[in-house]
Protein backbone atom coordinates (compact mmCIF):
# COMPACT_ATOMS: atom_id res chain seq x y z
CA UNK A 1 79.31 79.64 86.56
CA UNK A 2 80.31 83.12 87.43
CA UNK A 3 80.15 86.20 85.71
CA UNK A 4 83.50 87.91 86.16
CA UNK A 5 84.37 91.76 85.55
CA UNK A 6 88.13 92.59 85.04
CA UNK A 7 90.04 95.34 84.81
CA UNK A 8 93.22 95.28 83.34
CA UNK A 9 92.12 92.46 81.44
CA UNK A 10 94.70 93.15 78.36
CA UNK A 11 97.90 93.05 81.04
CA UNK A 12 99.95 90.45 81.63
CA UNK A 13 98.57 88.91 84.62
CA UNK A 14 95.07 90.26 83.41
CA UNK A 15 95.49 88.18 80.40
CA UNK A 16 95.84 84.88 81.48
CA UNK A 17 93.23 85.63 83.99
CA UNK A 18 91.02 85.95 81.18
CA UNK A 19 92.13 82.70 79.79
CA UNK A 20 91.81 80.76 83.20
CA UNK A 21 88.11 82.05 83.78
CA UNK A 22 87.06 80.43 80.30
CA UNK A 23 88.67 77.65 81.10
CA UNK A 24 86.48 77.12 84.08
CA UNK A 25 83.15 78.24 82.51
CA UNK A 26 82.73 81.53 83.73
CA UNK A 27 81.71 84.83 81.70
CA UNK A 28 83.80 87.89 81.51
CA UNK A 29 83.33 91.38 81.20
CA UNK A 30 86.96 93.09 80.38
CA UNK A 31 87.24 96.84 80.96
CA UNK A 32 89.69 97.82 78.14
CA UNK A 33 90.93 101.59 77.18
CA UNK A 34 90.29 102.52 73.48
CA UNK A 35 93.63 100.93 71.46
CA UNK A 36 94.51 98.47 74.12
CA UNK A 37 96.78 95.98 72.62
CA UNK A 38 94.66 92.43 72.82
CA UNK A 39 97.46 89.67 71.98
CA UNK A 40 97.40 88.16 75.21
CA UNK A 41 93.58 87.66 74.84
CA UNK A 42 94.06 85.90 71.79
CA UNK A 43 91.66 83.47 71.85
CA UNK A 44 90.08 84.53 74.81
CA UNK A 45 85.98 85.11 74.66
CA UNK A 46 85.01 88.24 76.79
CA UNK A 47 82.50 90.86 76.44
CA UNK A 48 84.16 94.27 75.94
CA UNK A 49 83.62 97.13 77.87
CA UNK A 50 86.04 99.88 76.53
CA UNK A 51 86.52 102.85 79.28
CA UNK A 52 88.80 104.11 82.13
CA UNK A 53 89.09 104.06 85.85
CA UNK A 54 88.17 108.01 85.70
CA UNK A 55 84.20 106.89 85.53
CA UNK A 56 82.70 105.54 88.96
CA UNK A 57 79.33 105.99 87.57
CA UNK A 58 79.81 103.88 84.07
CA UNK A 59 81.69 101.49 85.77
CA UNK A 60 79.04 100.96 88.35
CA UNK A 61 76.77 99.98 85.76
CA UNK A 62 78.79 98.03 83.93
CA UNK A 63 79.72 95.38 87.17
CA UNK A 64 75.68 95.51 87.33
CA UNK A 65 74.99 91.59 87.12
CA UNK A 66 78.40 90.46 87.78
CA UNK A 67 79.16 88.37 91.03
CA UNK A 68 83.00 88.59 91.10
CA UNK A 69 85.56 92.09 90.46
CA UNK A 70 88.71 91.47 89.79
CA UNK A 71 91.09 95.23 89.59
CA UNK A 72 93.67 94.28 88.30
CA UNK A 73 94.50 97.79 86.43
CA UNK A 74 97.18 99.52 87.41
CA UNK A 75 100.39 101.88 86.03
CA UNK A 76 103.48 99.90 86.02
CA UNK A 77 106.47 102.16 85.30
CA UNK A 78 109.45 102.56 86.93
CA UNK A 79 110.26 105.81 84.86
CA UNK A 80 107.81 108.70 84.18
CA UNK A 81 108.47 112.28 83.19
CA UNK A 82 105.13 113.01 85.22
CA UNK A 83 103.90 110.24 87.94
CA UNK A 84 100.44 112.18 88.72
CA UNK A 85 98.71 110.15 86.24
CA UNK A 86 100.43 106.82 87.85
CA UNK A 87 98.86 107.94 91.50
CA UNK A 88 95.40 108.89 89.92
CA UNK A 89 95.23 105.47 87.78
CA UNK A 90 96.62 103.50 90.81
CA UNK A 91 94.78 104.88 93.88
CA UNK A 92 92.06 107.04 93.02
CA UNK A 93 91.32 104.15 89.90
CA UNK A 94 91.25 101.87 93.11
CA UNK A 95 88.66 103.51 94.49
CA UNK A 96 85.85 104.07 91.71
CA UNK A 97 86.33 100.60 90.71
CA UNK A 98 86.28 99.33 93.99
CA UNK A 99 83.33 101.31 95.26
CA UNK A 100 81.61 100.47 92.16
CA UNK A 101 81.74 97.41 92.71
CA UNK A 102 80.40 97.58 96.34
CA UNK A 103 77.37 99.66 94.19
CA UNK A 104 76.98 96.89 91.87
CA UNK A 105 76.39 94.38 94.70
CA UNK A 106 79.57 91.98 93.64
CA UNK A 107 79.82 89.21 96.13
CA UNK A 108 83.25 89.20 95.83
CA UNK A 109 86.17 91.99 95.16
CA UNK A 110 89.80 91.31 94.09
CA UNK A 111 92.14 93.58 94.58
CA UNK A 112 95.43 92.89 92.93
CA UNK A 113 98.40 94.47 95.26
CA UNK A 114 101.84 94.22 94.68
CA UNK A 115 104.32 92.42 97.12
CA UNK A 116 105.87 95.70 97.34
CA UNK A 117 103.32 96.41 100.04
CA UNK A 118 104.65 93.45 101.93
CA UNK A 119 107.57 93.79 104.61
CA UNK A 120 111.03 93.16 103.40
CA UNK A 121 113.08 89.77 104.49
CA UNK A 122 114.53 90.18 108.18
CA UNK A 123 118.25 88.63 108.35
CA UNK A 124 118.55 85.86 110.84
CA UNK A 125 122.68 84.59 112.08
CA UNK A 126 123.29 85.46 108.30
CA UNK A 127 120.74 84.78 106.27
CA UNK A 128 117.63 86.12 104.82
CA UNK A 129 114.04 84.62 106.42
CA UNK A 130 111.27 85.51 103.76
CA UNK A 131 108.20 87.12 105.31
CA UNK A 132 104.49 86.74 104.93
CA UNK A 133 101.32 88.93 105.01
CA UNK A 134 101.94 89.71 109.02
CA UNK A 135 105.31 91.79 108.09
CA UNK A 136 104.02 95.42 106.82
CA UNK A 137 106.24 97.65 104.49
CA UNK A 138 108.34 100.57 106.44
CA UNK A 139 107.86 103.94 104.93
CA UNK A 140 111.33 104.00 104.03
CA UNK A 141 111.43 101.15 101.77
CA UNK A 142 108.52 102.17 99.71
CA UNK A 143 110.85 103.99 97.71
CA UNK A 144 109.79 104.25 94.15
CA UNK A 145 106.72 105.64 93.14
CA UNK A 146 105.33 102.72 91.72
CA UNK A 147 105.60 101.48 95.33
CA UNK A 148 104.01 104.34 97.13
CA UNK A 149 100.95 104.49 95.01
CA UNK A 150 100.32 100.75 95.32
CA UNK A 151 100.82 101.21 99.08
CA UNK A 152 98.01 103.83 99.10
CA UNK A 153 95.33 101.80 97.20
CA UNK A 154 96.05 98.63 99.08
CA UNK A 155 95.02 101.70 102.19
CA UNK A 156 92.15 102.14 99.62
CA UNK A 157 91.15 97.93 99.64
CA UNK A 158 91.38 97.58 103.23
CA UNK A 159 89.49 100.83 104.46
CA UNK A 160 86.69 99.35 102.46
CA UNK A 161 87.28 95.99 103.79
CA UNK A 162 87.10 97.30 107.49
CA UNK A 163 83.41 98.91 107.06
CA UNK A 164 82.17 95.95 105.20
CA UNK A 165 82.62 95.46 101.20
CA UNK A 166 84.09 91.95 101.02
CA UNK A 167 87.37 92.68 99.04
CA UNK A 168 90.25 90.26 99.07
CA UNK A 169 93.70 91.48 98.57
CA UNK A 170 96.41 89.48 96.47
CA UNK A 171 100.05 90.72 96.52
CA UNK A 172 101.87 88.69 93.49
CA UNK A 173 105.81 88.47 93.65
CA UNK A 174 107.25 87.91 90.36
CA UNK A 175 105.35 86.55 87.82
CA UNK A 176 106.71 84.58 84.77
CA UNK A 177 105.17 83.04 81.88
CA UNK A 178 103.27 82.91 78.82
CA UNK A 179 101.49 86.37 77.21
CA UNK A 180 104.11 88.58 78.73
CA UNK A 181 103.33 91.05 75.67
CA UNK A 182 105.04 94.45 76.88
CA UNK A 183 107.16 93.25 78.57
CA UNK A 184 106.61 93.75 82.53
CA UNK A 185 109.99 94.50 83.72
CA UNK A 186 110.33 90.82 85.61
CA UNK A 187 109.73 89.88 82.17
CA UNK A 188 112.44 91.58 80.47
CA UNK A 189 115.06 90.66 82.66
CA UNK A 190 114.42 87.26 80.72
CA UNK A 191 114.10 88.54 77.72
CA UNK A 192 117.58 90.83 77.73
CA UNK A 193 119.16 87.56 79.42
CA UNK A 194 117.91 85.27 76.31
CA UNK A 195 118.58 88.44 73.68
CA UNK A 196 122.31 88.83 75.41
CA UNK A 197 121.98 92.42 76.06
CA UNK A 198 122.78 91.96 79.69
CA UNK A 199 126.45 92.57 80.30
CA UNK A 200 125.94 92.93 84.38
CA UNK A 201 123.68 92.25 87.00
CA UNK A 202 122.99 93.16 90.36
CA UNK A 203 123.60 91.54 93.72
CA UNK A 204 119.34 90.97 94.11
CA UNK A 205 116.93 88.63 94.52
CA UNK A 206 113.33 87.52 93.18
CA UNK A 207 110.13 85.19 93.95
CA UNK A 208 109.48 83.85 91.14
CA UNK A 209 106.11 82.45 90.30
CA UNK A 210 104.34 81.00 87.04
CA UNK A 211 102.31 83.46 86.35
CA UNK A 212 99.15 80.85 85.45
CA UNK A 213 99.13 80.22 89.11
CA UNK A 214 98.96 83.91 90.12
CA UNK A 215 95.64 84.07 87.62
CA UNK A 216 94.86 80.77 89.57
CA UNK A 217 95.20 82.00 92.87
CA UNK A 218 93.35 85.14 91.92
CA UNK A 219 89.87 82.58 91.43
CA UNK A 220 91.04 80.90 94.30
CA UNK A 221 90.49 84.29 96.63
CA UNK A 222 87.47 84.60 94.66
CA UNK A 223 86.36 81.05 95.83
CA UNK A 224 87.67 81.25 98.94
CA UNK A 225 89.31 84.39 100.53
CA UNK A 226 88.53 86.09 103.33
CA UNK A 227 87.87 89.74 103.39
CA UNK A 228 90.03 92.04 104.34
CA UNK A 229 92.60 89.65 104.19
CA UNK A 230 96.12 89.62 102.37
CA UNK A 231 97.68 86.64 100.44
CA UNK A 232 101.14 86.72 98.77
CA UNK A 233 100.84 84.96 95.60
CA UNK A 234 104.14 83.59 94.90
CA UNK A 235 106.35 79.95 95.07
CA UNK A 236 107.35 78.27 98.49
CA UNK A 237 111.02 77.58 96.48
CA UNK A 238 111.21 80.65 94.49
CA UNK A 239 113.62 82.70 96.21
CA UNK A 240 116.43 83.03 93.91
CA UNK A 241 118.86 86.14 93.78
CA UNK A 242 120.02 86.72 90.71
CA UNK A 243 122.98 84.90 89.84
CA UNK A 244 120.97 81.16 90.90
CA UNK A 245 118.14 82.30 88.50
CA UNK A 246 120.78 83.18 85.73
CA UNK A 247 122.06 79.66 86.20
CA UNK A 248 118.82 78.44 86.08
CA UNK A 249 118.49 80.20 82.19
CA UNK A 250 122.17 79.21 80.95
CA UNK A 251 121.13 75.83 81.68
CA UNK A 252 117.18 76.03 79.58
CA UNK A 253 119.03 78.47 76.38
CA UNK A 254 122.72 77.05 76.83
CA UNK A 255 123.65 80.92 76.93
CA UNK A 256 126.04 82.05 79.07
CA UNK A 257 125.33 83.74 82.23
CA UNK A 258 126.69 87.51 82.49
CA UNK A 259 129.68 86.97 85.31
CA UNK A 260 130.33 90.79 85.99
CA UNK A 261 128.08 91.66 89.28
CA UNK A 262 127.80 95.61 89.73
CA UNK A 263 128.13 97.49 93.32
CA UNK A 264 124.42 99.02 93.94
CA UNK A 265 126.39 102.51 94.16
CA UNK A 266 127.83 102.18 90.76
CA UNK A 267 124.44 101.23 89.14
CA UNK A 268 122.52 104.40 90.62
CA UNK A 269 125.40 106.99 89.24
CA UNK A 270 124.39 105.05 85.70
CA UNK A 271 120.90 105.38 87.06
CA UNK A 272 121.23 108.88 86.99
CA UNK A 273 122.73 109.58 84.18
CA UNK A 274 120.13 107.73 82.45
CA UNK A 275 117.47 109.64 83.73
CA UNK A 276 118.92 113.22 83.18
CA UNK A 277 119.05 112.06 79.75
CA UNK A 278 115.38 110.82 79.74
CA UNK A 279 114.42 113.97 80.79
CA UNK A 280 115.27 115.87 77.93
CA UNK A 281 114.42 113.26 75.58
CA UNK A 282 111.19 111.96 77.04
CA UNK A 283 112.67 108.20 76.44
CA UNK A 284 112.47 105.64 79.28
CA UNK A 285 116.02 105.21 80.35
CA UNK A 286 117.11 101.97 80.69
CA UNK A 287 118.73 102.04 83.82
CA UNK A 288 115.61 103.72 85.63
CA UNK A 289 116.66 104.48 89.23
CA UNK A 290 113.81 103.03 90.39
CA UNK A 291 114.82 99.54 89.52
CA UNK A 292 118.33 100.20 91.18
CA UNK A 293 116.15 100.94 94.23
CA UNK A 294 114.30 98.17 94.58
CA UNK A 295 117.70 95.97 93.46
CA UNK A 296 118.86 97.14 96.89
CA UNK A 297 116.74 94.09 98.64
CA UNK A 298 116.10 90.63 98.01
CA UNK A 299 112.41 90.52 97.47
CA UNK A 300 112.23 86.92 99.39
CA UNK A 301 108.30 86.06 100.29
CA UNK A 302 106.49 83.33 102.14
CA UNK A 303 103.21 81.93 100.21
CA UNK A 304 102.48 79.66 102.61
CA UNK A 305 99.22 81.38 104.09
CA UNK A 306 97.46 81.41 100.03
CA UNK A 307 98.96 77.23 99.68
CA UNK A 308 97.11 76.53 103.10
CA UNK A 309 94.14 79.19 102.83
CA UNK A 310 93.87 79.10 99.13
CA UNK A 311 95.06 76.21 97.59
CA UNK A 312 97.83 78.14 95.55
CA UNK A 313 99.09 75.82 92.86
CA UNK A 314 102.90 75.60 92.79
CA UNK A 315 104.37 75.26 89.54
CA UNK A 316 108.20 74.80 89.48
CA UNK A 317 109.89 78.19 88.92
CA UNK A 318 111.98 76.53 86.54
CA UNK A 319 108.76 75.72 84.22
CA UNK A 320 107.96 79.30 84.76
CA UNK A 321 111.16 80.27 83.58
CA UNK A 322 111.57 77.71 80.51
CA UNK A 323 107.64 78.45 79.21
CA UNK A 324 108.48 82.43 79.34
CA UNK A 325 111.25 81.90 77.27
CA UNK A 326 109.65 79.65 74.84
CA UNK A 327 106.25 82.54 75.25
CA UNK A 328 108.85 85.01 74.18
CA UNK A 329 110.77 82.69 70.99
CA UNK A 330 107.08 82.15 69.94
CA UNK A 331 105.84 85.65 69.39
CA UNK A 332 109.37 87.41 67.89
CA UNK A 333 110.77 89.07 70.65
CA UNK A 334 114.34 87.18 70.67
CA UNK A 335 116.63 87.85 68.06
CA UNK A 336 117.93 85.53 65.94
């Protein structure tokens, strides 16, 4: 048995983290800000620590006597009127946790990445090959914020990894699933597809994963991870643009499947719109530009290093689908 320290322990991911640490017998210590919303942890047993990244020191003595970190904290917007909080939550968070945890002698670190920080799919005679943890993101393609500041405390994980601290990176692709309370915006493409206020789509493309085998493969790099090492955290068959995964949902609802597709051009001039709105009304637009930015590529990934390495489970992405949807029926969020 293991006793665990997360961050982020309330998120989605976070959440059934939580869940799949009790189920194996180890004790957790959640980080949680003051008014975090606890209905994924129903359930859950944890001992609370209630703080912020902001304090290297109390965090340092709070990992004291834990053997695994897991940061999984992090700001996941794709609209703010201000992103300096988003950089100082998601990279200079990264740090005092992570050095903290390096202080508080943890045997092993987790640092949850994003596969945003993973190279985009190179086209082959026509098609798109997925790549793996070898393929590093250009500059030019980190192009949301959200992106950029993941990029930088991924920098963050691996400087530490290079001088010694033995922190593990994960990069998750799209997880699905149960305890989605928010929603993450993977999420609510679901839940706007099942609550028919989708009338378009773009021409884009997901890796789907069950999000109980990203909290899964997170113990797994616990377990057995190498340091200073990267593993994408997503489904060997999950690549699915768009249109295949809306297929996939007409057939588990029996709801049909929006047919108009939308030029990427089109969608940032509503984009924009949108957000000149937003930024006299402080509201989140709901066409943030960011999303029409990272529509622009099919975010196709190869897990095949954390199946090998790891022992990644692989859940169908069609469970995945089918238990978010009944995860969001449960708990209100579709309209009747």
């Amino acid at each position: 048995m293991m006793k665990c320290f997360v961050t982020g322990a309330s998120g989605f991911i976070g959440s059934n983290l939580v869940q799949e640490l009790n189920r194996r017998g180890h004790r957790v210590k959640a980080l949680l800000r003051p008014g975090a919303d606890l209905r994924g942890l129903a359930g859950a047993e944890f001992e609370r620590v209630t703080g912020d990244l902001g304090d290297r020191q109390k965090l340092t003595e709070a990992m004291r006597g834990c053997d695994w970190c897991f940061h999984l904290a992090a700001s996941y917007h794709l609209w703010l009127r201000d992103y300096a909080p988003m950089y100082a939550a998601n990279v200079d968070g990264t740090r005092h946790v992570l050095e903290a945890a390096v202080a508080a002698g943890c045997s092993r670190i987790i640092h949850t990445s994003t596969v945003g920080c993973i190279g985009l799919p190179r086209a082959n005679n026509g098609s798109l090959v997925p790549t793996d943890e070898t393929a590093w993101a250009a500059e030019a393609h980190l192009n949301t914020h959200y992106k950029r500041s993941k990029w930088r405390a991924e920098q963050v994980a691996l400087e530490l990894a290079q001088r010694g601290a033995p922190v593990v990176i994960v990069n998750p692709s799209a997880p699905v699933g149960p305890r989605d309370v928010r929603p993450t915006p993977t999420g609510k493409v679901i839940l706007d597809f099942v609550n028919r206020a989708m009338p378009a789509y773009l021409d884009t493309g997901l890796n789907w994963v069950h999000v109980r085998d990203v909290a899964v493969g997170h113990i797994l790099a616990a377990e057995r991870g190498v340091p200073g090492e990267r593993y994408i955290l997503g489904h060997a068959e999950g690549n699915w643009t768009l249109a295949e995964t809306f297929a996939v949902l007409a057939e588990l609802t029996g709801l049909a499947a929006p047919r108009l597709c939308l030029p990427h051009w089109f969608a940032k001039v509503i984009a924009r719109v949108n957000e000149a709105g937003s930024a006299i009304t402080g509201r989140a637009p709901r066409a943030p530009l960011a999303g029409v930015r990272t529509a622009e590529h099919k975010m196709f990934f190869n897990p095949a290093k954390a199946i090998r390495e790891l022992g990644l489970p692989q859940t169908s992405p069609r469970t995945a689908l089918a238990d978010a949807v009944e995860w969001f029926r449960a708990n209100g969020n579709v309209r009747r």
